[in-house]
Protein backbone atom coordinates (compact mmCIF):
# COMPACT_ATOMS: atom_id res chain seq x y z
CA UNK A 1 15.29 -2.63 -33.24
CA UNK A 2 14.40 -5.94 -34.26
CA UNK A 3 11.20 -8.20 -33.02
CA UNK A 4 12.90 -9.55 -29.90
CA UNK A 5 13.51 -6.30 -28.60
CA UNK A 6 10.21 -5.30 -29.73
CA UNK A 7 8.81 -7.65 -27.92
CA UNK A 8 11.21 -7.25 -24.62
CA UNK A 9 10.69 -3.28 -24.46
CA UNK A 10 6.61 -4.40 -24.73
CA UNK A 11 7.26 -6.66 -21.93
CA UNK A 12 9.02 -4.25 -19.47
CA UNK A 13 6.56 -1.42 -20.30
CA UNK A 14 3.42 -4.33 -19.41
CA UNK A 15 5.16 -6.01 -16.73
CA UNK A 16 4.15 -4.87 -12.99
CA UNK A 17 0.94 -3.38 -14.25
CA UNK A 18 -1.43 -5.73 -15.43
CA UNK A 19 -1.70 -9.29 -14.62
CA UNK A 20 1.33 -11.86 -15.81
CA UNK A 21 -1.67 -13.82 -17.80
CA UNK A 22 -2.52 -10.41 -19.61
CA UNK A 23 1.19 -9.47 -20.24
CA UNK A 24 1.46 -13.36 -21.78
CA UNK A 25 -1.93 -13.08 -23.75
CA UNK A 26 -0.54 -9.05 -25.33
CA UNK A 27 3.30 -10.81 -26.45
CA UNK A 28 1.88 -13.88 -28.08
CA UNK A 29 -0.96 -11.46 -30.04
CA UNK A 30 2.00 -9.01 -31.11
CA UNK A 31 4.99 -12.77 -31.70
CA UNK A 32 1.82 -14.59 -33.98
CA UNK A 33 1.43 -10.50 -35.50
CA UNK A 34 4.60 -11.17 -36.73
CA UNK A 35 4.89 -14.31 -37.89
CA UNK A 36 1.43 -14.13 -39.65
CA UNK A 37 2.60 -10.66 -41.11
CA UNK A 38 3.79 -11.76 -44.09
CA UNK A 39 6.59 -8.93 -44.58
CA UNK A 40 9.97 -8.11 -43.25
CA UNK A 41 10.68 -7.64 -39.22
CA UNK A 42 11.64 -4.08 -39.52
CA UNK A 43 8.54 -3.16 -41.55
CA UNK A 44 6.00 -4.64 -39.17
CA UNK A 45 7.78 -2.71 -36.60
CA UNK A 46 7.30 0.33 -38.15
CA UNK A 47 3.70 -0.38 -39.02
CA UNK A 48 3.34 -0.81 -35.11
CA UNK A 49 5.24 1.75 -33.62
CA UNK A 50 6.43 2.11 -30.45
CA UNK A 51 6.53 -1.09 -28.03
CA UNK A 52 6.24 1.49 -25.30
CA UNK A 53 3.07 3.31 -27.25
CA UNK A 54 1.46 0.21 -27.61
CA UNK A 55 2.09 -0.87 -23.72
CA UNK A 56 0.19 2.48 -22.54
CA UNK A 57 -2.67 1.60 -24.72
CA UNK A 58 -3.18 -1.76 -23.42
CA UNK A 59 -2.84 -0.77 -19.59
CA UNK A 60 -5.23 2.17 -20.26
CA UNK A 61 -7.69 -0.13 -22.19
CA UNK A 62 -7.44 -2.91 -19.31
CA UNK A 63 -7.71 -0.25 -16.93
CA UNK A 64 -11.04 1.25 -18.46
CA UNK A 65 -12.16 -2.93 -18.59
CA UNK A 66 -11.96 -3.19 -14.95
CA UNK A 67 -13.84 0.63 -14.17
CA UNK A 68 -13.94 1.24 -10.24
CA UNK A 69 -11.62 -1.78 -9.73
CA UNK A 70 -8.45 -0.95 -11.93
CA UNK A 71 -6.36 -0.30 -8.85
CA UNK A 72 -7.17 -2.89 -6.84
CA UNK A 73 -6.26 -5.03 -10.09
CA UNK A 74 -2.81 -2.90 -10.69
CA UNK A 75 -2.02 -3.08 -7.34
CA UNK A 76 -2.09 -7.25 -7.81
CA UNK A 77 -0.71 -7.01 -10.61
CA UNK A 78 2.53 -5.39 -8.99
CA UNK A 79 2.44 -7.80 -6.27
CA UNK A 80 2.05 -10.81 -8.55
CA UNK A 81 5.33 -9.07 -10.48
CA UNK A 82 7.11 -8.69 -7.36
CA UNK A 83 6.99 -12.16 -5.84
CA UNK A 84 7.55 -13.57 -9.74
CA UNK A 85 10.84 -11.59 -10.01
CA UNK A 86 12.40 -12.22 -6.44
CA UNK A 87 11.08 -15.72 -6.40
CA UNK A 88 9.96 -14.82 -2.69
CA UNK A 89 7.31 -12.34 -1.29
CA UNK A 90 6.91 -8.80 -2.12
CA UNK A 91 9.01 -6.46 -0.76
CA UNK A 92 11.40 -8.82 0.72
CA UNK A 93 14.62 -7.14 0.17
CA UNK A 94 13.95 -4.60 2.18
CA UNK A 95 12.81 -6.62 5.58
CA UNK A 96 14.38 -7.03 8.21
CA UNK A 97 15.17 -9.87 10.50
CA UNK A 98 11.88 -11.05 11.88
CA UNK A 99 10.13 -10.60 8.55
CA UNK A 100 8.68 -6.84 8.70
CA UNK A 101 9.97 -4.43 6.61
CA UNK A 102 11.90 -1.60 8.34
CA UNK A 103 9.06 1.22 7.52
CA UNK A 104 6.32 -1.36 8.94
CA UNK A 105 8.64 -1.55 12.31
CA UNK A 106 8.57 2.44 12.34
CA UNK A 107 5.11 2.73 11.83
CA UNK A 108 4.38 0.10 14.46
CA UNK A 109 6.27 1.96 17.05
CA UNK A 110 4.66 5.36 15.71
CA UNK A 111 1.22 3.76 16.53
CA UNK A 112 2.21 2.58 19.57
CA UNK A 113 4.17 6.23 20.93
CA UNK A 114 0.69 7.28 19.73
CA UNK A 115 -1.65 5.00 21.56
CA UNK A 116 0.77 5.50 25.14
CA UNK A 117 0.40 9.05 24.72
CA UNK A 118 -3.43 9.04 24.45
CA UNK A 119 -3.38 6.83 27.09
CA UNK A 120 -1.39 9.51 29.20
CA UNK A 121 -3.41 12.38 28.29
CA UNK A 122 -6.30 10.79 29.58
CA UNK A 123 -4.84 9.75 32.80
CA UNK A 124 -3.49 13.09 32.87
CA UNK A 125 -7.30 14.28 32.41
CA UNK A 126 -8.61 12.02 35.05
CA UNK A 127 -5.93 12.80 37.79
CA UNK A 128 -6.97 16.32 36.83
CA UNK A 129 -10.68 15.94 37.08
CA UNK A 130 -9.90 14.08 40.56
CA UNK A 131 -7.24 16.94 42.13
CA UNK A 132 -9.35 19.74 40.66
CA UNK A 133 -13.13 19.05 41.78
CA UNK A 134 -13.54 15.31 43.72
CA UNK A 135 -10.33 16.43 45.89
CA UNK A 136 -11.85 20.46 47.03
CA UNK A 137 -15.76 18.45 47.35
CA UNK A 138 -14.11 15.61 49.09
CA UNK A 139 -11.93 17.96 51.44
CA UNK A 140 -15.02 19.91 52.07
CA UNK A 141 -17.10 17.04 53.29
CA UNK A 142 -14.89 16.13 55.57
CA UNK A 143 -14.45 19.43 57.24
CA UNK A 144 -18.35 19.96 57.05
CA UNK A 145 -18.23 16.68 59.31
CA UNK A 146 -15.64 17.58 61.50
CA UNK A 147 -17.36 20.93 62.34
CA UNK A 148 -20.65 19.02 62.96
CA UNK A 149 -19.22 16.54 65.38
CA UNK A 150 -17.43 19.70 67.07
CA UNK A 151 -20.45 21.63 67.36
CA UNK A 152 -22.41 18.00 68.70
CA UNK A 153 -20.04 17.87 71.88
């Protein structure tokens, strides 16, 4: 391995996870490491270990800097990644025509199967609650009328 694929490996492992300005600030640290080591490539490297080492330490350590809000920041971070790499918005290879993604089109129409058929169960209730007590009370009232105006005459 030699200090460009050092630094691409510590790149890829950064990239998508924290913030493109904190993947920029980590590669020039470790480039100016090396140029201000003062010894050969392949001895720095080994002084430094693993690119991949040194990314997990670095997205754990911004992690623990940001406390309650690391995955609100990761989660930006991955976005920021996303839209850097495709050049458009995240996500945008897999929408459709009409710019939703097919699982957002699914869950729409699971939300809306779901709102029709609460909607139905309550009519269903309601038509209930009418045919199984207002209908009887209302049928009663009317025959309770009908016998008093045949017993009136």
């Amino acid at each position: 391995m030699d200090r460009g694929e050092f630094l691409s490996l510590l790149r890829e492992s950064l990239e998508g996870v924290i913030p493109m300005e904190e993947v920029e600030k980590n590669i020039t640290f470790y480039r100016n490491y090396f140029e201000e080591a003062g010894k050969p490539e392949q001895e720095v490297i080994e002084e430094l270990g693993d690119p991949r080492l040194i990314a997990r330490t670095i997205i754990d350590a911004y992690k623990a800097s940001k406390g309650p809000m690391a995955d609100y920041y990761t989660e930006q971070a991955r976005s920021e990644y996303s839209r850097e790499r495709s050049g458009q918005y995240e996500g945008s290879e897999n929408r459709a025509e009409g710019g939703l993604a097919w699982y957002e089109k699914a869950l729409g129409w699971i939300i809306l199967i779901g709102i029709l058929a609460v909607v139905l169960v309550l009519v269903a209730n309601v038509i209930g609650i009418f045919v199984g007590f207002v209908l009887p009370v209302l049928l009663v009232v009317i025959l309770v009328k009908i016998m008093i105006e045949q017993f009136r005459k």
